[in-house]
PDB file of N, CA and C in Angstrom:
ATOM      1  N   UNK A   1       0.849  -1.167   0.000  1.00  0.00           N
ATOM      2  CA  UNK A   1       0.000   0.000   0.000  1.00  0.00           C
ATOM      3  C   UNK A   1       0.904   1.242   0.000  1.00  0.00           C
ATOM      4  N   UNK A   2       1.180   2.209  -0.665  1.00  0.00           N
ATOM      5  CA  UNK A   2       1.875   3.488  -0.628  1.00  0.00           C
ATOM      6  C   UNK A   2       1.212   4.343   0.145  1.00  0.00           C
ATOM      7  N   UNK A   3       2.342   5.056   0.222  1.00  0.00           N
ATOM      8  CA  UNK A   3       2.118   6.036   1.662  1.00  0.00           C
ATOM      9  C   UNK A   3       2.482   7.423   0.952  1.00  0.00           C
ATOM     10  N   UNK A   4       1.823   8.343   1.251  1.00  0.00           N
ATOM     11  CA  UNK A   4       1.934   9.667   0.550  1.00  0.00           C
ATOM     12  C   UNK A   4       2.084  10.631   1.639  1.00  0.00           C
ATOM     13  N   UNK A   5       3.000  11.714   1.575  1.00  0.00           N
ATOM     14  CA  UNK A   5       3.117  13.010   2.323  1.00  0.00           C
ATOM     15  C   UNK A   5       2.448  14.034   1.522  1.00  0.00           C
ATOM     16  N   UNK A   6       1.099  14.091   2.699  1.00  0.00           N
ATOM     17  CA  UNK A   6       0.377  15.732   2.143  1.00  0.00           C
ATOM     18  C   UNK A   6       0.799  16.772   3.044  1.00  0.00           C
ATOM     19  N   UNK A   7      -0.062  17.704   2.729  1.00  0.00           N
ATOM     20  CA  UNK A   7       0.294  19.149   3.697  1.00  0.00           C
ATOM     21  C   UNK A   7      -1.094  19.637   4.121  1.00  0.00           C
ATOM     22  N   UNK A   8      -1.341  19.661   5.167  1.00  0.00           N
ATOM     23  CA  UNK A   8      -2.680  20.985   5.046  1.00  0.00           C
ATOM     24  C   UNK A   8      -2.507  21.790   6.653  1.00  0.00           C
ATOM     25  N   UNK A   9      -2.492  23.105   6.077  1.00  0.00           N
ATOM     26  CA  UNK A   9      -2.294  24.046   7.010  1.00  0.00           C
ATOM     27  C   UNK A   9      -1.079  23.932   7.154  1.00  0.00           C
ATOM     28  N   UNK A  10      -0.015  24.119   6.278  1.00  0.00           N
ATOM     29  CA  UNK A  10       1.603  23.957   6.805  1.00  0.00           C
ATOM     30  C   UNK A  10       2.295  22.380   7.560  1.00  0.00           C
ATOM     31  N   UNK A  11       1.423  22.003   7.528  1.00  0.00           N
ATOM     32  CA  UNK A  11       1.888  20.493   7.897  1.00  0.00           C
ATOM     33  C   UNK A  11       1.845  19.293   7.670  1.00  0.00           C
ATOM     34  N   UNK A  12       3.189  18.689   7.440  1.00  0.00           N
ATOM     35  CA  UNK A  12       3.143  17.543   6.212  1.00  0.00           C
ATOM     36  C   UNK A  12       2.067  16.170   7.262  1.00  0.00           C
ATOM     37  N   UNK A  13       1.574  15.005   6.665  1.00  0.00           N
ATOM     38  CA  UNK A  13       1.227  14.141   7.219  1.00  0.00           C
ATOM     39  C   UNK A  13       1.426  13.023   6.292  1.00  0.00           C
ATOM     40  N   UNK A  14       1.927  11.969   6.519  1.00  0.00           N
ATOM     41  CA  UNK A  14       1.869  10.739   5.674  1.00  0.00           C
ATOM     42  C   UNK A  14       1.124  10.074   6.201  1.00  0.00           C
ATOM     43  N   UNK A  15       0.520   9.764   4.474  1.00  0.00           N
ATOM     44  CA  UNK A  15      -0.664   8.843   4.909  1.00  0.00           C
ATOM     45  C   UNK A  15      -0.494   7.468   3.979  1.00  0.00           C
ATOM     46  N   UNK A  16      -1.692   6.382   4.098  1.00  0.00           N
ATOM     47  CA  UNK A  16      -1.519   5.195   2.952  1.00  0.00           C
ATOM     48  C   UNK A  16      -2.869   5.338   2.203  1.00  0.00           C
ATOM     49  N   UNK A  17      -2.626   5.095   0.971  1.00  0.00           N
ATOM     50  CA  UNK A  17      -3.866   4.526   0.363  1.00  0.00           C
ATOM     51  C   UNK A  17      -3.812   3.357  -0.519  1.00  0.00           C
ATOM     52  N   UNK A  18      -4.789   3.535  -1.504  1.00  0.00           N
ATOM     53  CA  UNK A  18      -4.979   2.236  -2.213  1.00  0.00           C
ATOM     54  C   UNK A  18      -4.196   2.455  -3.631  1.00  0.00           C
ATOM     55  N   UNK A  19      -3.221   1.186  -4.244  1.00  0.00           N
ATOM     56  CA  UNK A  19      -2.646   1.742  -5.099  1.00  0.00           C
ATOM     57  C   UNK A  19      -3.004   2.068  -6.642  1.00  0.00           C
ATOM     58  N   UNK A  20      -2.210   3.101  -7.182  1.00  0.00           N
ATOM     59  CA  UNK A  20      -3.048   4.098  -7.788  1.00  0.00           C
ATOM     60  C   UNK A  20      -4.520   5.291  -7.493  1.00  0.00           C
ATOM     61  N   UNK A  21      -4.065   5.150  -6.630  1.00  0.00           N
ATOM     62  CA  UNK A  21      -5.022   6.284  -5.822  1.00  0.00           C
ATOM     63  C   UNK A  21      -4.162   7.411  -5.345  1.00  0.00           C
ATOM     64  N   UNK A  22      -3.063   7.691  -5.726  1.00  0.00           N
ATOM     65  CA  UNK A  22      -1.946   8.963  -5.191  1.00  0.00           C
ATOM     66  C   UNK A  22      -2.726  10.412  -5.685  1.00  0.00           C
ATOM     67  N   UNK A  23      -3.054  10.487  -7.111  1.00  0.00           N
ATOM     68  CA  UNK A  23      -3.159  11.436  -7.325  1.00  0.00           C
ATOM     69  C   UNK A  23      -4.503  12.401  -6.739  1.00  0.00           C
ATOM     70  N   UNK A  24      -5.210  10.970  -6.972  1.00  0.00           N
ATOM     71  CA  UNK A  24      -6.652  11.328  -6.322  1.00  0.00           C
ATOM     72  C   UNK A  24      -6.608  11.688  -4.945  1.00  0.00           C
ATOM     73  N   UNK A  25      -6.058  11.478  -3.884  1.00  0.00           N
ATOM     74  CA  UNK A  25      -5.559  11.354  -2.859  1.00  0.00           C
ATOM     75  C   UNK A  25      -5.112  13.122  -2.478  1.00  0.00           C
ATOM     76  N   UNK A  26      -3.896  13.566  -3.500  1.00  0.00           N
ATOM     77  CA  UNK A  26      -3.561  14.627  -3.481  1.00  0.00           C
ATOM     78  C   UNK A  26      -4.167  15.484  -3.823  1.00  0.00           C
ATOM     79  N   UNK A  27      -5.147  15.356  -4.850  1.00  0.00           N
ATOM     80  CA  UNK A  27      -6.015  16.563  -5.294  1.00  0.00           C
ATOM     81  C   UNK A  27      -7.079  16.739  -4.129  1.00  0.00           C
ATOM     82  N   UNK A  28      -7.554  15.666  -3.601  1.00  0.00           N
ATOM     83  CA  UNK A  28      -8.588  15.968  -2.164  1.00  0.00           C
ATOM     84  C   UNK A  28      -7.876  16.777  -1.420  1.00  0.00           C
ATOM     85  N   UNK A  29      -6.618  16.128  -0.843  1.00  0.00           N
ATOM     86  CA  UNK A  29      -5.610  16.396   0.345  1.00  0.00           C
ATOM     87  C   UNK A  29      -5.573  18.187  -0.354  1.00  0.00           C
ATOM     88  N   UNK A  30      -5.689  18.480  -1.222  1.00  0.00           N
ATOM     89  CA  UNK A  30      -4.836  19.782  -1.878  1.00  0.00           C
ATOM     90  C   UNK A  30      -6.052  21.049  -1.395  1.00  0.00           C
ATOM     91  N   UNK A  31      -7.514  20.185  -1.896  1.00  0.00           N
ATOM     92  CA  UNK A  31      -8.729  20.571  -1.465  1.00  0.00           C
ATOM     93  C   UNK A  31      -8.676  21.266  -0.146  1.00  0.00           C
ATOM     94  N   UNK A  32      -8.946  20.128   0.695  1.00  0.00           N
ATOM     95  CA  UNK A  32      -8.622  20.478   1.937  1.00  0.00           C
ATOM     96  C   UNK A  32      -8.260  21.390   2.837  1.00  0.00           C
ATOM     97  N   UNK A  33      -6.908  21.468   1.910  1.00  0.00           N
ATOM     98  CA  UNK A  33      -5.348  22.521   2.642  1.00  0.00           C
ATOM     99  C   UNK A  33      -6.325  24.128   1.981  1.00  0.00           C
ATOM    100  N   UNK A  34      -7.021  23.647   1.040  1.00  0.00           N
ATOM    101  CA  UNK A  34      -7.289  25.432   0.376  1.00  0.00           C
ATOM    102  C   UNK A  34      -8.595  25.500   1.735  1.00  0.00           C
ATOM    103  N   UNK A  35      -9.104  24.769   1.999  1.00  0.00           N
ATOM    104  CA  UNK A  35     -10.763  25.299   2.920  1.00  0.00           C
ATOM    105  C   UNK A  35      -9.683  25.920   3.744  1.00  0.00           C
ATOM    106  N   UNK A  36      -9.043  25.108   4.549  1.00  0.00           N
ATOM    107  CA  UNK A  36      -8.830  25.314   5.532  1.00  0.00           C
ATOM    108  C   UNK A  36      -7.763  26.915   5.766  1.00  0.00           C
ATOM    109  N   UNK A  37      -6.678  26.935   4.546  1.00  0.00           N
ATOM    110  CA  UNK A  37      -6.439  28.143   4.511  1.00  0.00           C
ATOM    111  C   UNK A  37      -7.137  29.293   4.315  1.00  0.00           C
ATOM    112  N   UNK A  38      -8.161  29.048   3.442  1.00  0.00           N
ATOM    113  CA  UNK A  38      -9.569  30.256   3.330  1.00  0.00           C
ATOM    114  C   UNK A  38      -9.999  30.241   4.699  1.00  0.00           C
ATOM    115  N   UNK A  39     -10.549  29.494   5.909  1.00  0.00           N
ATOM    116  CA  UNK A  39     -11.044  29.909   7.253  1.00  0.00           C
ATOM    117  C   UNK A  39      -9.632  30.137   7.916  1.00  0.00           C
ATOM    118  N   UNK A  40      -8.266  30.033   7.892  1.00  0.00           N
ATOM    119  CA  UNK A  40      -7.179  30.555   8.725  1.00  0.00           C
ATOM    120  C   UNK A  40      -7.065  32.101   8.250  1.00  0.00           C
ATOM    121  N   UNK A  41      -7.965  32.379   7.291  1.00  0.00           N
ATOM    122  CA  UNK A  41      -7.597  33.260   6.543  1.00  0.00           C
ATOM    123  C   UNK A  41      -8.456  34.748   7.085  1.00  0.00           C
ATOM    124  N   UNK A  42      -9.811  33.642   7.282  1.00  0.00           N
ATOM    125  CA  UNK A  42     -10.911  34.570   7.557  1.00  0.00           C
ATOM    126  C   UNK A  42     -11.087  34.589   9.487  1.00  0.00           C
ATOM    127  N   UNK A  43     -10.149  33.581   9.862  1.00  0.00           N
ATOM    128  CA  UNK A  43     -10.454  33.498  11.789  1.00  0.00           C
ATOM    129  C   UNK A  43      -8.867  33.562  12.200  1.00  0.00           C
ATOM    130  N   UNK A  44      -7.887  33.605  11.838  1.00  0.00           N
ATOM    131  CA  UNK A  44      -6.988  33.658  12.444  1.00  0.00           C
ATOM    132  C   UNK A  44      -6.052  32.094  12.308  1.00  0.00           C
ATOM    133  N   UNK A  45      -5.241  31.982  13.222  1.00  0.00           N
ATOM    134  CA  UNK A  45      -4.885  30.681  13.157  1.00  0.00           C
ATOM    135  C   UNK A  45      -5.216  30.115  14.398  1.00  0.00           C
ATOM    136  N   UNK A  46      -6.656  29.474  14.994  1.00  0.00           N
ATOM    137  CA  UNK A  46      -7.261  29.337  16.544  1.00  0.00           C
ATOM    138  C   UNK A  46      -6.608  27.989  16.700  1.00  0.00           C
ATOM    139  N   UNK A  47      -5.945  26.897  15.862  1.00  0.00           N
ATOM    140  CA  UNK A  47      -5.196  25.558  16.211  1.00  0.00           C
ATOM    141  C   UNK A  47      -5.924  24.804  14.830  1.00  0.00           C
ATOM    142  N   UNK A  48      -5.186  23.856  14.614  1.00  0.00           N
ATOM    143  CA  UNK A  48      -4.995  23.003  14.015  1.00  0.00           C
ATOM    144  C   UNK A  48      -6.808  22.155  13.532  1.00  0.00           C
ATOM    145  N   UNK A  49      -7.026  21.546  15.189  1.00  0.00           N
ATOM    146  CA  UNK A  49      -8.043  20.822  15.270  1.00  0.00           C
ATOM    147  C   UNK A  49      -9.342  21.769  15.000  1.00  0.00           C
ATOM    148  N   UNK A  50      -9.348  22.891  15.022  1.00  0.00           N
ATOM    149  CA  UNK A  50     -10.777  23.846  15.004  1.00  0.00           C
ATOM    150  C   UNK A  50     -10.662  23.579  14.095  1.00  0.00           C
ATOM    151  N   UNK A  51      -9.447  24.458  12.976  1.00  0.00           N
ATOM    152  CA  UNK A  51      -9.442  24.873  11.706  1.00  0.00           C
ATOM    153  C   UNK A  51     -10.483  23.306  10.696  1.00  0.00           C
ATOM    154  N   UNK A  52      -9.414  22.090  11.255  1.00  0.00           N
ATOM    155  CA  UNK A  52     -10.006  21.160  10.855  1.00  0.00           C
ATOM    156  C   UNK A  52     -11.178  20.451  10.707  1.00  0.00           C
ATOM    157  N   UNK A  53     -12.260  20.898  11.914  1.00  0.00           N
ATOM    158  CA  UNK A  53     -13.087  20.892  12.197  1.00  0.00           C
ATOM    159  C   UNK A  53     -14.595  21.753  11.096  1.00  0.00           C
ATOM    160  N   UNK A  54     -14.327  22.615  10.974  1.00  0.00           N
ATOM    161  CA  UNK A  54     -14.496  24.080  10.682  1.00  0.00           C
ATOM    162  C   UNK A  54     -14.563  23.452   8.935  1.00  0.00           C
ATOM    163  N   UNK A  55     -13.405  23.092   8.531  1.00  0.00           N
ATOM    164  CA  UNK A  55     -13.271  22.515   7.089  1.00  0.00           C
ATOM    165  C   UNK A  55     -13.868  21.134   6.727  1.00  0.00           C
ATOM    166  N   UNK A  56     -13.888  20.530   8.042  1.00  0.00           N
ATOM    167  CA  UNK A  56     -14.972  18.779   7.597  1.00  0.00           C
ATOM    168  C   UNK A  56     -16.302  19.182   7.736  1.00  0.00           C
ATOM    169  N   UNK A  57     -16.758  20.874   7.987  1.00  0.00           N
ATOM    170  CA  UNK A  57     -18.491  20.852   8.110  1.00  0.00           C
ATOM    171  C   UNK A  57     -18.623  21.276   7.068  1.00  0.00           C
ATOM    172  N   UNK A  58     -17.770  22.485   6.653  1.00  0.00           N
ATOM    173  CA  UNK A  58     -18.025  22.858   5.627  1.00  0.00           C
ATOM    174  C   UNK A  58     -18.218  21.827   4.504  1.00  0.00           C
ATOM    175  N   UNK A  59     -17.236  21.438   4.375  1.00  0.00           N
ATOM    176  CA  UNK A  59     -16.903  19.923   3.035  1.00  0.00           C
ATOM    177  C   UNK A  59     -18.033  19.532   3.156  1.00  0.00           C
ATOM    178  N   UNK A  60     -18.558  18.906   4.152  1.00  0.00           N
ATOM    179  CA  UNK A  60     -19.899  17.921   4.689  1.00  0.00           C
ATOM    180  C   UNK A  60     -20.827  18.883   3.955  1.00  0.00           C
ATOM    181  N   UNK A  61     -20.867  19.708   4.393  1.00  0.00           N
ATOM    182  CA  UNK A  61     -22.431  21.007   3.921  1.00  0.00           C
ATOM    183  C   UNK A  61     -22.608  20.918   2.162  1.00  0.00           C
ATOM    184  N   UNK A  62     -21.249  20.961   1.790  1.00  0.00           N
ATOM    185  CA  UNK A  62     -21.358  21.100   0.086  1.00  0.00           C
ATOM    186  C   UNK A  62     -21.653  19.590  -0.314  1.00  0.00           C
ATOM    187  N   UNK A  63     -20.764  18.504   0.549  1.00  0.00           N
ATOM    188  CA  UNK A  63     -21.266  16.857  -0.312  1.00  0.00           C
ATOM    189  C   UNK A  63     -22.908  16.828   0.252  1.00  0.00           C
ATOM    190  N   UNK A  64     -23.507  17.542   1.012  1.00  0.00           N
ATOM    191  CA  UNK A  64     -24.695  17.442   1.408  1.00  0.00           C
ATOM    192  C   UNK A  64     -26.252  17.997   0.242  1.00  0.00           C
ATOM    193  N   UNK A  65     -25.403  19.392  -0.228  1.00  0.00           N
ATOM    194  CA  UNK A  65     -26.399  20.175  -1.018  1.00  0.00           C
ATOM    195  C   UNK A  65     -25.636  19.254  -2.154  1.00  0.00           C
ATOM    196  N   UNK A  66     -24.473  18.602  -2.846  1.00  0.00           N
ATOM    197  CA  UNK A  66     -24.256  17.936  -4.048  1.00  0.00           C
ATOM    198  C   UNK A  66     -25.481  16.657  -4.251  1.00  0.00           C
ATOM    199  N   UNK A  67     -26.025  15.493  -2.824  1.00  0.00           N
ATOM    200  CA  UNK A  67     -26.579  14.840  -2.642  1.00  0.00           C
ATOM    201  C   UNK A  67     -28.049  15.188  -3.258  1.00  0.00           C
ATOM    202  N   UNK A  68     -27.915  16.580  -2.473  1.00  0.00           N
ATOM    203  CA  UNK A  68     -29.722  16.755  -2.653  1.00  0.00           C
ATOM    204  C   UNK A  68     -29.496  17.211  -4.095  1.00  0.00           C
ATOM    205  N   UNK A  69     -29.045  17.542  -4.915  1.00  0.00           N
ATOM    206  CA  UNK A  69     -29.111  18.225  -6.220  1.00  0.00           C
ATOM    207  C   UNK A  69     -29.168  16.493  -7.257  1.00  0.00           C
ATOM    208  N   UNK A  70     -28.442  16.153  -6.542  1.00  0.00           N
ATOM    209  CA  UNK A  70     -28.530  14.385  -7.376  1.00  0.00           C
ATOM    210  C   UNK A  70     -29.704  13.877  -7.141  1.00  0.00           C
ATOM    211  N   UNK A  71     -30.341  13.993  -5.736  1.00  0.00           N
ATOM    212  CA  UNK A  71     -31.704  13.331  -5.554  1.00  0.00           C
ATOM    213  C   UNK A  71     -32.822  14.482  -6.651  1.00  0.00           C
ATOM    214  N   UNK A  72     -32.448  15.544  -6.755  1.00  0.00           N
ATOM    215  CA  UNK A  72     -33.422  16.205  -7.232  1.00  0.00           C
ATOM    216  C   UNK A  72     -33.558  15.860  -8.707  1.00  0.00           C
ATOM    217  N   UNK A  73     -32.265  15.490  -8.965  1.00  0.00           N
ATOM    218  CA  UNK A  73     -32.008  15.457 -10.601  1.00  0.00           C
ATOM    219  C   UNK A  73     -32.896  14.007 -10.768  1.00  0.00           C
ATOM    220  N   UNK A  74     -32.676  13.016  -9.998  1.00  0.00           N
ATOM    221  CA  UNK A  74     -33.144  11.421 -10.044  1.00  0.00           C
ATOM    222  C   UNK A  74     -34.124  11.744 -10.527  1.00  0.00           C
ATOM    223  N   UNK A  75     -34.959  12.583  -9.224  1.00  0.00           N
ATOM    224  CA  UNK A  75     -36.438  12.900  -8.724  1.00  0.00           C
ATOM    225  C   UNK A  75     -36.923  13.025 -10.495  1.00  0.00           C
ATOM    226  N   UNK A  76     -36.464  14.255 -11.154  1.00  0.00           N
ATOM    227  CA  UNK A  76     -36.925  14.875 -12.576  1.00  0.00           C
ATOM    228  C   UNK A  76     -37.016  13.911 -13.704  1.00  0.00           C
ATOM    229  N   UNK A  77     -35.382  13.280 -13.567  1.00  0.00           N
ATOM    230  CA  UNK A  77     -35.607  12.526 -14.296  1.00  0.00           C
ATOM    231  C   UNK A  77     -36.704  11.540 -14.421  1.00  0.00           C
ATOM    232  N   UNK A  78     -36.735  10.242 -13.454  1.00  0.00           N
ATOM    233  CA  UNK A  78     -37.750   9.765 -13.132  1.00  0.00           C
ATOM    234  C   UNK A  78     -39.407  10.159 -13.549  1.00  0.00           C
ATOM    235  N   UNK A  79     -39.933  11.431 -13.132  1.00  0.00           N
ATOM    236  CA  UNK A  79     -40.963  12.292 -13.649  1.00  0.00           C
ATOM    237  C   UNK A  79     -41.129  12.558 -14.833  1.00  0.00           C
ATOM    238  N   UNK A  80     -40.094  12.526 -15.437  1.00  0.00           N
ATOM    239  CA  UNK A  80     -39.708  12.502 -17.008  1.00  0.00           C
ATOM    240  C   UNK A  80     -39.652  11.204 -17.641  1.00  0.00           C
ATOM    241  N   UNK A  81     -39.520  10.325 -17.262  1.00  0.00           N
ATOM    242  CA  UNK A  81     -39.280   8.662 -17.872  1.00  0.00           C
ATOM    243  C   UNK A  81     -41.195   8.841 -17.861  1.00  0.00           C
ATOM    244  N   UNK A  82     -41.038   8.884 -16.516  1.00  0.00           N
ATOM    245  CA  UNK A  82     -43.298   8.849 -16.357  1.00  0.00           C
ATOM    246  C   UNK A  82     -43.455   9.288 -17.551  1.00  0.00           C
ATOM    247  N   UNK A  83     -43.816  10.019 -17.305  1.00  0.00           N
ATOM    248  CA  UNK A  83     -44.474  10.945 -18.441  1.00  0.00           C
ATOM    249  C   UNK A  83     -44.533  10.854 -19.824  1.00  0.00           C
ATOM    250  N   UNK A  84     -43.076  10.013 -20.254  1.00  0.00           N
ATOM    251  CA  UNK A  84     -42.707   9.474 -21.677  1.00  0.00           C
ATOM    252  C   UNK A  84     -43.247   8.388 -21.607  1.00  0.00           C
ATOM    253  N   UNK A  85     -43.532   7.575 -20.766  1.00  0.00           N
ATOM    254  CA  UNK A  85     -43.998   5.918 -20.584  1.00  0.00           C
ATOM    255  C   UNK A  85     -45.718   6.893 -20.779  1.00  0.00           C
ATOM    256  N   UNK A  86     -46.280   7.349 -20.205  1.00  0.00           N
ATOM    257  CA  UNK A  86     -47.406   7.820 -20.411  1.00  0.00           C
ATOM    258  C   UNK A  86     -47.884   8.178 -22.325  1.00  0.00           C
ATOM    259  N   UNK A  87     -47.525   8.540 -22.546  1.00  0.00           N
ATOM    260  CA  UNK A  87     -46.905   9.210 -23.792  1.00  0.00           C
ATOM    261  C   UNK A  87     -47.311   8.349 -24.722  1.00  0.00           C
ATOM    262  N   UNK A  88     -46.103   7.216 -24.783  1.00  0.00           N
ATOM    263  CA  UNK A  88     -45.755   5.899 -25.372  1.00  0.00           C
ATOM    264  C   UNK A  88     -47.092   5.151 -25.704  1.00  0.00           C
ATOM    265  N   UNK A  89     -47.614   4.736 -24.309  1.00  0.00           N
ATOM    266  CA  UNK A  89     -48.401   4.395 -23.821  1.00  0.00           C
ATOM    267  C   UNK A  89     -50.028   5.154 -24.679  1.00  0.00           C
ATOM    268  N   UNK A  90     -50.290   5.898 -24.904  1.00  0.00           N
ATOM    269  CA  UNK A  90     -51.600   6.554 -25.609  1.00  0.00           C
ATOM    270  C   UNK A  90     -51.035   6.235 -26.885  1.00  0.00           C
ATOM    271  N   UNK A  91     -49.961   6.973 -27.683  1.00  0.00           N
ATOM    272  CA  UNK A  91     -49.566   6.136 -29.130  1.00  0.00           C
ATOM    273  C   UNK A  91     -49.963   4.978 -29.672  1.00  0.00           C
ATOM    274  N   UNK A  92     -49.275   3.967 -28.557  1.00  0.00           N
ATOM    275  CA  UNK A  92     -49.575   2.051 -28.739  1.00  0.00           C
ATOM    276  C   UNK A  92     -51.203   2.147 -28.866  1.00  0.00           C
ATOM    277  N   UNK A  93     -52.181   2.975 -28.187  1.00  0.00           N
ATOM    278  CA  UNK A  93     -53.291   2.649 -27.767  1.00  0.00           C
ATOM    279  C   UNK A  93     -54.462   3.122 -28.816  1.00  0.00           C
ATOM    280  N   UNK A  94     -53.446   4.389 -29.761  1.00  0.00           N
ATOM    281  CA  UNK A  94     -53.927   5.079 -30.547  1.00  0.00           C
ATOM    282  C   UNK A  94     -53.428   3.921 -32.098  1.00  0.00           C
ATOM    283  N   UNK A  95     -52.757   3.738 -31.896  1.00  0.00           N
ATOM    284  CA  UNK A  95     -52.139   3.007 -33.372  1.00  0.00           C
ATOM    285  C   UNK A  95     -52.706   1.103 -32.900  1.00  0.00           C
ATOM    286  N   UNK A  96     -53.334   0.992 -31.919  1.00  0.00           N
ATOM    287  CA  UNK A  96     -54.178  -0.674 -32.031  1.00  0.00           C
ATOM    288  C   UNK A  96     -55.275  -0.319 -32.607  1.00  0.00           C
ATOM    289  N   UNK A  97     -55.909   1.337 -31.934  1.00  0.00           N
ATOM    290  CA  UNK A  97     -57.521   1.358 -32.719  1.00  0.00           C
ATOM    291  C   UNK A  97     -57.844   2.050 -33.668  1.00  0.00           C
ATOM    292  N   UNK A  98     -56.175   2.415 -34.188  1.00  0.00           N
ATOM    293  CA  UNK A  98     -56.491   2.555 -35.985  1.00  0.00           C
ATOM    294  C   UNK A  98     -56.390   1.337 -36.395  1.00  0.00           C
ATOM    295  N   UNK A  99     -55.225   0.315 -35.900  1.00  0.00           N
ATOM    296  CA  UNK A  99     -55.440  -1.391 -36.414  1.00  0.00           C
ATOM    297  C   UNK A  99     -56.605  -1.496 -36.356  1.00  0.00           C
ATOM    298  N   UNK A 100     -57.752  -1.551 -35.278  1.00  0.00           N
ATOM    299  CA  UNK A 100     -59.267  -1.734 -35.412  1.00  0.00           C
ATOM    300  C   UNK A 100     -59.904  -1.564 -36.184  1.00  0.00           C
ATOM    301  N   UNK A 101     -59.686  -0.444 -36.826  1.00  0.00           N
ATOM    302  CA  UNK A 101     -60.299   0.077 -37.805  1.00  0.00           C
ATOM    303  C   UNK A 101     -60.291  -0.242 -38.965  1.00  0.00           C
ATOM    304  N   UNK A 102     -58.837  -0.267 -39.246  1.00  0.00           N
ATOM    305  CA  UNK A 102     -58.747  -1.409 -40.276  1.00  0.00           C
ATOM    306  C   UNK A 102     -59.254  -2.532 -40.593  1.00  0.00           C
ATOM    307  N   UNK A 103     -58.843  -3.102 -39.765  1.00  0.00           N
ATOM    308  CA  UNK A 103     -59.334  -4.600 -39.649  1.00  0.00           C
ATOM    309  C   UNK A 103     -60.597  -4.605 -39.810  1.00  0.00           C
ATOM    310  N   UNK A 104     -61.759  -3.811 -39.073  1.00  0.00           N
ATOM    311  CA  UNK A 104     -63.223  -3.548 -39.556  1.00  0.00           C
ATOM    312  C   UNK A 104     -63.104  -3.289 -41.037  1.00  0.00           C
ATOM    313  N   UNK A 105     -62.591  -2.349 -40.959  1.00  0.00           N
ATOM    314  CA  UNK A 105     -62.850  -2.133 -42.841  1.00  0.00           C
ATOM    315  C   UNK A 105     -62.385  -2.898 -44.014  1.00  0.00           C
ATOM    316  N   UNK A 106     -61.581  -3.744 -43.664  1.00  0.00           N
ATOM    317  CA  UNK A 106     -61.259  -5.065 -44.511  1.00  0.00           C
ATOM    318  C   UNK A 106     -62.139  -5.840 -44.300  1.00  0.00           C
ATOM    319  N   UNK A 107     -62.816  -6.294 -43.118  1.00  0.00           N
ATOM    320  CA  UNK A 107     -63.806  -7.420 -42.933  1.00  0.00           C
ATOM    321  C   UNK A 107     -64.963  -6.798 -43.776  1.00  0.00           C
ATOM    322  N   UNK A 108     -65.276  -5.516 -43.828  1.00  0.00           N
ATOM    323  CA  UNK A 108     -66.605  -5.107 -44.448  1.00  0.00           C
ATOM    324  C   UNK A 108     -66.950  -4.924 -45.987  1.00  0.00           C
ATOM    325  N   UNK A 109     -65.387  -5.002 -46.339  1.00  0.00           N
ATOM    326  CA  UNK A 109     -65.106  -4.966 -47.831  1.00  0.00           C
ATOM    327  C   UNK A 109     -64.958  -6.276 -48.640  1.00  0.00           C
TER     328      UNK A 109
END
């Protein structure tokens, strides 16, 4: 398993992940180091663990509204499949009782 040295807030930490996962790893880790310098930025430097703190709600708050924007998108979509199955559905129903019709008018001829 490789072990990677990130930084956030001025301080390196090695960590392990899964291999081929470095880069991905670093671009989060890189993430991170920016929240957390944007609130050292905007509160001072109050320690390590706030700052950190402070940056896993935030993170949390945005994968939270990303969630609901995916459920919303499902939601539409879904409402949209309906609606085409509805759709579909009168066509098939419209094109058997022109077959009907036909079919009457061949039998009558």
């Amino acid at each position: 398993m490789p072990t990677l040295d990130i930084t956030i807030n001025g301080r390196r930490h090695t960590v392990q992940c899964g291999e081929g996962e470095e880069g991905r790893l670093r671009r989060l880790a890189s993430y991170v180091d920016g929240r957390v310098r944007e609130l050292a930025q905007q509160y001072g430097q109050i320690g390590d663990t706030r700052l950190l703190v402070l940056a896993a709600l935030l993170i949390a708050d945005e994968l939270d509204d990303a969630y609901a924007e995916i459920r919303r998108l499902r939601q539409a979509g879904n409402e949209q499949a309906r609606e085409s199955e509805a759709e579909v559905a009168a066509l098939i129903t419209r094109v058997a009782e022109r077959l009907e019709q036909l079919a009457a008018a061949l039998e009558t001829a």
